[in-house]
PDB file of N, CA and C in Angstrom:
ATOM      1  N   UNK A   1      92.077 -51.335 -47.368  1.00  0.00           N
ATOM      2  CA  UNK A   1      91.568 -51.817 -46.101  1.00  0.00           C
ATOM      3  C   UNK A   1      92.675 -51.701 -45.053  1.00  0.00           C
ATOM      4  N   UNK A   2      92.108 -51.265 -43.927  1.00  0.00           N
ATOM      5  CA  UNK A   2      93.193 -51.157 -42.742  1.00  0.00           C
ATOM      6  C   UNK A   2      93.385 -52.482 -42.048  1.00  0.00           C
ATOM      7  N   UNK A   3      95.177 -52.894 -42.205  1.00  0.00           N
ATOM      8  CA  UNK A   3      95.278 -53.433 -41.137  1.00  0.00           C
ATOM      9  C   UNK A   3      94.824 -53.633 -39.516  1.00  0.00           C
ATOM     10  N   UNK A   4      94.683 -54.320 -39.231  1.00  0.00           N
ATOM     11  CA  UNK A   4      94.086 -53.857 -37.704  1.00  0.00           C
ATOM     12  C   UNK A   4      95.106 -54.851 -36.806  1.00  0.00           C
ATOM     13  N   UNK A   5      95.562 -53.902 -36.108  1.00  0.00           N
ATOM     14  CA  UNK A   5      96.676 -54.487 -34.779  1.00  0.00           C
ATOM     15  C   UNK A   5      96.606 -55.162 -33.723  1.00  0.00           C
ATOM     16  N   UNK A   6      96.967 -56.193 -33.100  1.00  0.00           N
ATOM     17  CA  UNK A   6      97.193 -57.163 -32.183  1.00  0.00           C
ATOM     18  C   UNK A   6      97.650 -56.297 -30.923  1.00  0.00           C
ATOM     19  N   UNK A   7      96.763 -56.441 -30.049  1.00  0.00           N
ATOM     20  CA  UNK A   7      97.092 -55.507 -28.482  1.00  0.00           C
ATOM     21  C   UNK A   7      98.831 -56.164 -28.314  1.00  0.00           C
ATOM     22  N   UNK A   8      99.536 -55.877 -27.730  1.00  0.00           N
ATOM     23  CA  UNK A   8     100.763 -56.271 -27.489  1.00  0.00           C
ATOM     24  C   UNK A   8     100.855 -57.534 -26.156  1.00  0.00           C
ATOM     25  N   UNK A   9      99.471 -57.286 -25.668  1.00  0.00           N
ATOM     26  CA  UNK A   9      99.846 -58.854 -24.923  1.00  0.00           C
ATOM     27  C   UNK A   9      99.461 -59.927 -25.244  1.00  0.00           C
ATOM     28  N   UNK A  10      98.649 -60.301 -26.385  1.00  0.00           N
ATOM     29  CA  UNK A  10      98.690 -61.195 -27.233  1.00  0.00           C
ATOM     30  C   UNK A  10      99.446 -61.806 -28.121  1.00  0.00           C
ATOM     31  N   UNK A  11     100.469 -60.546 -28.013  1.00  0.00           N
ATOM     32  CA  UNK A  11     101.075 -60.613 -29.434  1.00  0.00           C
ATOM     33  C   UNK A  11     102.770 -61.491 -28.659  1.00  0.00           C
ATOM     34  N   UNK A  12     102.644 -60.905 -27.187  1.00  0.00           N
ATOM     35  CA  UNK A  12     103.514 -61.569 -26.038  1.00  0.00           C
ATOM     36  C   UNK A  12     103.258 -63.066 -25.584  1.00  0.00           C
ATOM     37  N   UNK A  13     102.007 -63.659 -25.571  1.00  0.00           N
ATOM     38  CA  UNK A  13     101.383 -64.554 -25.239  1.00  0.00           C
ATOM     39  C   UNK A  13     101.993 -65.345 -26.457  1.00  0.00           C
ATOM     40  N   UNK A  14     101.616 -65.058 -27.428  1.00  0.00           N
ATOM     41  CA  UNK A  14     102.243 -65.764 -28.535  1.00  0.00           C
ATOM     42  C   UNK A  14     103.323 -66.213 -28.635  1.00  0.00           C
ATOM     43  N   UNK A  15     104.292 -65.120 -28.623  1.00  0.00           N
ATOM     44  CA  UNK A  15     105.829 -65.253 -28.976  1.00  0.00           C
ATOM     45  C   UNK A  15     106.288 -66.696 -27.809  1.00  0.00           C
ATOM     46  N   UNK A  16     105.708 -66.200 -26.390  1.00  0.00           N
ATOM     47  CA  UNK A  16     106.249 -67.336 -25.622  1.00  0.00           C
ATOM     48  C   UNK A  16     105.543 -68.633 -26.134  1.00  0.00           C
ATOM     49  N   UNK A  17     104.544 -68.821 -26.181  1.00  0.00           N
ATOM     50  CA  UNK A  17     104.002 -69.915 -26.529  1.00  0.00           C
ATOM     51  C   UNK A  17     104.530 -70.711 -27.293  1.00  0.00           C
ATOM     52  N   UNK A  18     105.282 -69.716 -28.355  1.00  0.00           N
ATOM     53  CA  UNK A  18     106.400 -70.166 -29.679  1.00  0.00           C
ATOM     54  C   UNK A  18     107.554 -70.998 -28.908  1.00  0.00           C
ATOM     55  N   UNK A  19     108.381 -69.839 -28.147  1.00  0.00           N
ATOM     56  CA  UNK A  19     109.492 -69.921 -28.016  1.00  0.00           C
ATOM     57  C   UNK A  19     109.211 -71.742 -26.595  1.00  0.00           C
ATOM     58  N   UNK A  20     108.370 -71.312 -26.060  1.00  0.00           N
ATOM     59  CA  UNK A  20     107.925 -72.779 -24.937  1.00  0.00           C
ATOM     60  C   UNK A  20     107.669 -73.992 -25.998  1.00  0.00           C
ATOM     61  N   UNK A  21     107.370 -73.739 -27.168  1.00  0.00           N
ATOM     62  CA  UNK A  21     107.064 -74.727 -27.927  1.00  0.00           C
ATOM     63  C   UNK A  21     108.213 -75.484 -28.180  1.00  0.00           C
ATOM     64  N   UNK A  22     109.623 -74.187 -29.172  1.00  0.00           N
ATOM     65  CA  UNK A  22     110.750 -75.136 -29.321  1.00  0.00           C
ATOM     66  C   UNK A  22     111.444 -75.377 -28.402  1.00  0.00           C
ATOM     67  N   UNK A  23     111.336 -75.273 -26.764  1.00  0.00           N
ATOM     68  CA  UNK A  23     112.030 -75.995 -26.012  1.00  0.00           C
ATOM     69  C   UNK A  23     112.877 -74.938 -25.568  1.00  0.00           C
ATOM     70  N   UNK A  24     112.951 -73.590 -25.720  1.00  0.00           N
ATOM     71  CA  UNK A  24     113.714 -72.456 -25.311  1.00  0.00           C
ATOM     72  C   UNK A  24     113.469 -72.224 -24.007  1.00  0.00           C
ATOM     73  N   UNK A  25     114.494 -71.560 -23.533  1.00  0.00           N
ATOM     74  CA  UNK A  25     114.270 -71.504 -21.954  1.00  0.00           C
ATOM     75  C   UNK A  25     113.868 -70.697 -21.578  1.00  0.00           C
ATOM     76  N   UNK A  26     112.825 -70.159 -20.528  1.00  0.00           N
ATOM     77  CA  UNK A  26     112.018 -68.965 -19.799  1.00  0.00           C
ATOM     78  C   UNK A  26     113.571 -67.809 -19.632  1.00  0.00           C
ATOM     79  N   UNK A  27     114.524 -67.869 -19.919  1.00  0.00           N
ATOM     80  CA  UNK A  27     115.430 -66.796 -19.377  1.00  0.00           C
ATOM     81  C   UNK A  27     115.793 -65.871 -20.892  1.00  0.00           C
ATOM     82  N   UNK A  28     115.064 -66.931 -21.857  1.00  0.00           N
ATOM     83  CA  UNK A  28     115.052 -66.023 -23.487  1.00  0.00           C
ATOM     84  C   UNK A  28     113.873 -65.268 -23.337  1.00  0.00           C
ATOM     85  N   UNK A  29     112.989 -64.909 -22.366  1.00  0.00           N
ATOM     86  CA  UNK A  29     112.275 -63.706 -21.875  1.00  0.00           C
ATOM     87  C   UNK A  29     112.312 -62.319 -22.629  1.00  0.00           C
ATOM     88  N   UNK A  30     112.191 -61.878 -23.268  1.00  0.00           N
ATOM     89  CA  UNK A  30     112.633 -60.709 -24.128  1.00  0.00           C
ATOM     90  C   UNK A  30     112.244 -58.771 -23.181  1.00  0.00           C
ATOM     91  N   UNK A  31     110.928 -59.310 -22.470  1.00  0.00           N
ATOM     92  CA  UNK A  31     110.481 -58.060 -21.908  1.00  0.00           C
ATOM     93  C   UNK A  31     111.202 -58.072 -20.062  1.00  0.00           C
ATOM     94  N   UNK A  32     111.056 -57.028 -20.246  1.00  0.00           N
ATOM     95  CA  UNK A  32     111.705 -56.493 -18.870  1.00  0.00           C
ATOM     96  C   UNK A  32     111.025 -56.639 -17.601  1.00  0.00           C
ATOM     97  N   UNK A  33     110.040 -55.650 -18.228  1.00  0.00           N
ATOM     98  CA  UNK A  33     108.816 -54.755 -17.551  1.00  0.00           C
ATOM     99  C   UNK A  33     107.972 -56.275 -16.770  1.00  0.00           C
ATOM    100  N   UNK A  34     107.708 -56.285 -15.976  1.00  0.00           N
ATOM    101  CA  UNK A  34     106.478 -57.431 -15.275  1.00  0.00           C
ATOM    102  C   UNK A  34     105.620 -57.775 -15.386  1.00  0.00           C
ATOM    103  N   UNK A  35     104.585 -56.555 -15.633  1.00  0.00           N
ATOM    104  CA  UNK A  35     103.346 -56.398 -16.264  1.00  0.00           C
ATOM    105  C   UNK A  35     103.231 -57.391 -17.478  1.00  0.00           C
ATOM    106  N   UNK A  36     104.394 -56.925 -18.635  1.00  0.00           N
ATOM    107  CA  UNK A  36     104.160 -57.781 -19.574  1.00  0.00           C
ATOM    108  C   UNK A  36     104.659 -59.052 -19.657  1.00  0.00           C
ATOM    109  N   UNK A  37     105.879 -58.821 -18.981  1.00  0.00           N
ATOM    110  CA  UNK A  37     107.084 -60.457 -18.562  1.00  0.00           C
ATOM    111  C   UNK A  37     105.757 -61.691 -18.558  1.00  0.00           C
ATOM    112  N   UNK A  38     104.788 -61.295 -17.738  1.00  0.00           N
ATOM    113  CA  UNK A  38     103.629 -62.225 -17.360  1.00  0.00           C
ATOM    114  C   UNK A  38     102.786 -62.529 -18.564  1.00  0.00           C
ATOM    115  N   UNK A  39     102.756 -62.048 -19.382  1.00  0.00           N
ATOM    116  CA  UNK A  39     102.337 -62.365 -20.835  1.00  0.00           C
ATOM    117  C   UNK A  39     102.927 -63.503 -21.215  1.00  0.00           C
ATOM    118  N   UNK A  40     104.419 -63.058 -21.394  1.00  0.00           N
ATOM    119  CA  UNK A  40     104.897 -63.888 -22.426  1.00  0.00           C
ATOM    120  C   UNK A  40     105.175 -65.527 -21.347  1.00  0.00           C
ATOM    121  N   UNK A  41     105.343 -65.602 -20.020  1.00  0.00           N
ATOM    122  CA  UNK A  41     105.825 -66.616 -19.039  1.00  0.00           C
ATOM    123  C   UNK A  41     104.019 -66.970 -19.614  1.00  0.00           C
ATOM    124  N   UNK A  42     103.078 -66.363 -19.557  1.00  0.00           N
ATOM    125  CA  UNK A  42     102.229 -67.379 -19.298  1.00  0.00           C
ATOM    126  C   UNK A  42     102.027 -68.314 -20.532  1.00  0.00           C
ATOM    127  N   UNK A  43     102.175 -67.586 -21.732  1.00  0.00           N
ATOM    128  CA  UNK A  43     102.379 -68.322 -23.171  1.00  0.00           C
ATOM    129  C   UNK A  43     103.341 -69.529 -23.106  1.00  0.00           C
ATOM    130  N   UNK A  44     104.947 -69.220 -22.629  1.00  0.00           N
ATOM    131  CA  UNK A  44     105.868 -69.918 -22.620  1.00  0.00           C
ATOM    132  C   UNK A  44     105.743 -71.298 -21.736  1.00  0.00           C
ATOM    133  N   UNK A  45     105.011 -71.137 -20.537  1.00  0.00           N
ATOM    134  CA  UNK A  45     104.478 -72.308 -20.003  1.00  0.00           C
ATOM    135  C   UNK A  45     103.202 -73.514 -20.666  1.00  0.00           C
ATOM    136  N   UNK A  46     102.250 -72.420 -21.477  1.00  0.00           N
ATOM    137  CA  UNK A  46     101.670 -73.497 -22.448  1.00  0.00           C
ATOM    138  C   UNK A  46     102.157 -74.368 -23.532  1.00  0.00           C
ATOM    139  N   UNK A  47     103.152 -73.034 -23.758  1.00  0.00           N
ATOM    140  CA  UNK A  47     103.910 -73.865 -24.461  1.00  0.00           C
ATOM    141  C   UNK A  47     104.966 -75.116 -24.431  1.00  0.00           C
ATOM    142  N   UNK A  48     105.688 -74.781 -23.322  1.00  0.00           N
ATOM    143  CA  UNK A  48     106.228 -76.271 -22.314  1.00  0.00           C
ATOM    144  C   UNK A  48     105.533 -77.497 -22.220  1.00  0.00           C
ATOM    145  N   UNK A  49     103.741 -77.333 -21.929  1.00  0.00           N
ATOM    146  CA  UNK A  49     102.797 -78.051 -21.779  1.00  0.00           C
ATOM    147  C   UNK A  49     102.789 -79.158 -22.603  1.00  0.00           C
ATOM    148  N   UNK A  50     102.784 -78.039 -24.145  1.00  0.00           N
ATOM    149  CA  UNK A  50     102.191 -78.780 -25.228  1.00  0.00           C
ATOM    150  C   UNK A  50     103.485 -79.313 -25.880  1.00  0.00           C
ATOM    151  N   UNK A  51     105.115 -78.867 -25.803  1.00  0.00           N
ATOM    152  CA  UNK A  51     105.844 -79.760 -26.221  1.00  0.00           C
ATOM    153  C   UNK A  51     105.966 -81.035 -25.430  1.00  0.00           C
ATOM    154  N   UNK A  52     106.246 -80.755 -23.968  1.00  0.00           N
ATOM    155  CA  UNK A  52     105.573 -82.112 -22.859  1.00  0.00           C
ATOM    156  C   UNK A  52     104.921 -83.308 -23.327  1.00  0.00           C
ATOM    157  N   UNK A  53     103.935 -82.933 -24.126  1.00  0.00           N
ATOM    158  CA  UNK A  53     102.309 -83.408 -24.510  1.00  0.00           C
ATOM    159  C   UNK A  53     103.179 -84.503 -25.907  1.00  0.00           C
ATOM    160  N   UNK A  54     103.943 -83.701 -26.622  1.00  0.00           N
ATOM    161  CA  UNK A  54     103.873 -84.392 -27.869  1.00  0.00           C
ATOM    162  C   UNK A  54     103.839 -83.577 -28.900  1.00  0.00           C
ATOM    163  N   UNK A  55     103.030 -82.187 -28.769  1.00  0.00           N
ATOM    164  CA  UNK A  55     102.418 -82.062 -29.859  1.00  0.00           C
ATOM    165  C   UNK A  55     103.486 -80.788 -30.481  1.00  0.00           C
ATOM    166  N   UNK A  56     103.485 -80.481 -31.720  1.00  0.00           N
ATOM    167  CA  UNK A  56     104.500 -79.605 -32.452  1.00  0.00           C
ATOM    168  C   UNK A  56     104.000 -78.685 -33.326  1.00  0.00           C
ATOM    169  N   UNK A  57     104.053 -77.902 -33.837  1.00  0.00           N
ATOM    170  CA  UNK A  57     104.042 -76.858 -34.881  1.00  0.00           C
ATOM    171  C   UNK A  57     102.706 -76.519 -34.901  1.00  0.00           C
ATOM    172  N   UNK A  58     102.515 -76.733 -36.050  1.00  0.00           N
ATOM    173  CA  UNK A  58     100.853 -76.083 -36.229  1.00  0.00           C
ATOM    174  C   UNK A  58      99.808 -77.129 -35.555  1.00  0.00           C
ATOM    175  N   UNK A  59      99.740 -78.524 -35.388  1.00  0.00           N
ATOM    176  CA  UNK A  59      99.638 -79.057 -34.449  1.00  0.00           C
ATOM    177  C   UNK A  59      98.715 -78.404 -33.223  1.00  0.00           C
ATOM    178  N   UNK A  60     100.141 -78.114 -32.659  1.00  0.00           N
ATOM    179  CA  UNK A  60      99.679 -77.583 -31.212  1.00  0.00           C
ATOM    180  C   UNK A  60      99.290 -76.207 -31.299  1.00  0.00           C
ATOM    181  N   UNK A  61      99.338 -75.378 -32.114  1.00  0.00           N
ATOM    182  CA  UNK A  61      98.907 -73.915 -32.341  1.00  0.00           C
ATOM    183  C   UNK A  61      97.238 -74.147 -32.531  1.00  0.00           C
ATOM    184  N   UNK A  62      97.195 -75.103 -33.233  1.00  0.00           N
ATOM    185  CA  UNK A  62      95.487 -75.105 -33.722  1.00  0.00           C
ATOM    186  C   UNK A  62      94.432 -76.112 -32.424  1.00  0.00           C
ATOM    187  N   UNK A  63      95.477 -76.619 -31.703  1.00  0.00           N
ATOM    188  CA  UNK A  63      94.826 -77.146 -30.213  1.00  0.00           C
ATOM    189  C   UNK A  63      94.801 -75.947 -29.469  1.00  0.00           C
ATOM    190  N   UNK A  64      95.539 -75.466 -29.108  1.00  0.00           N
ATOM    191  CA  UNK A  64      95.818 -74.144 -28.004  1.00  0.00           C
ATOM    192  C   UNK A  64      94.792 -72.808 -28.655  1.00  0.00           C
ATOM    193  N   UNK A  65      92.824 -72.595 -28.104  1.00  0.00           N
ATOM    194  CA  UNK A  65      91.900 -72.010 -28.629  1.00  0.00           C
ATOM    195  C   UNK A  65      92.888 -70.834 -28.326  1.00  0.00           C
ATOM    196  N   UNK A  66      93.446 -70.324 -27.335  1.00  0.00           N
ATOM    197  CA  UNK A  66      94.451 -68.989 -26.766  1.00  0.00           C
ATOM    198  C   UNK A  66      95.054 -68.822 -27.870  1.00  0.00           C
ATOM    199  N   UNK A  67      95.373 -68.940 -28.800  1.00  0.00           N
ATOM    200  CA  UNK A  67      96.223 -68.734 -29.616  1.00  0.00           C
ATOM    201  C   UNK A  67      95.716 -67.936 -30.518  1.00  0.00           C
ATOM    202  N   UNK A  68      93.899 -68.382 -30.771  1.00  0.00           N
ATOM    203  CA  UNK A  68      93.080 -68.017 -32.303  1.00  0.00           C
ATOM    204  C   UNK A  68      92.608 -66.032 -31.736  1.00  0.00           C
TER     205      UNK A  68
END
């Protein structure tokens, strides 16, 4: 069975969401480019949200529907 691949701005959305989760700072940004920069800032801000909030690990992954 074939794997099947994650478009890359999901896969950006994610990573920030991660990295906003443990409290990392928007300047650990990994992409350059703008287009996608906006992926991962918009993840990384939910993720800010939800450490804000309280909530942690799988937790907040299984609140955040953006994630599934």
């Amino acid at each position: 069975m074939k794997k099947q691949k994650r478009d890359r701005t999901s896969t950006l959305f994610n990573r920030g969401f991660q990295a906003g989760l443990c409290g990392k700072s928007q300047s650990e940004c990994p992409v350059q480019a703008t287009e996608l920069r906006s992926h991962w800032m918009s993840g990384w801000r939910e993720g800010r949200e939800a450490h804000w909030s309280g909530m942690s690990g799988v937790s907040a992954i299984q609140a955040n529907p953006s994630l599934h």
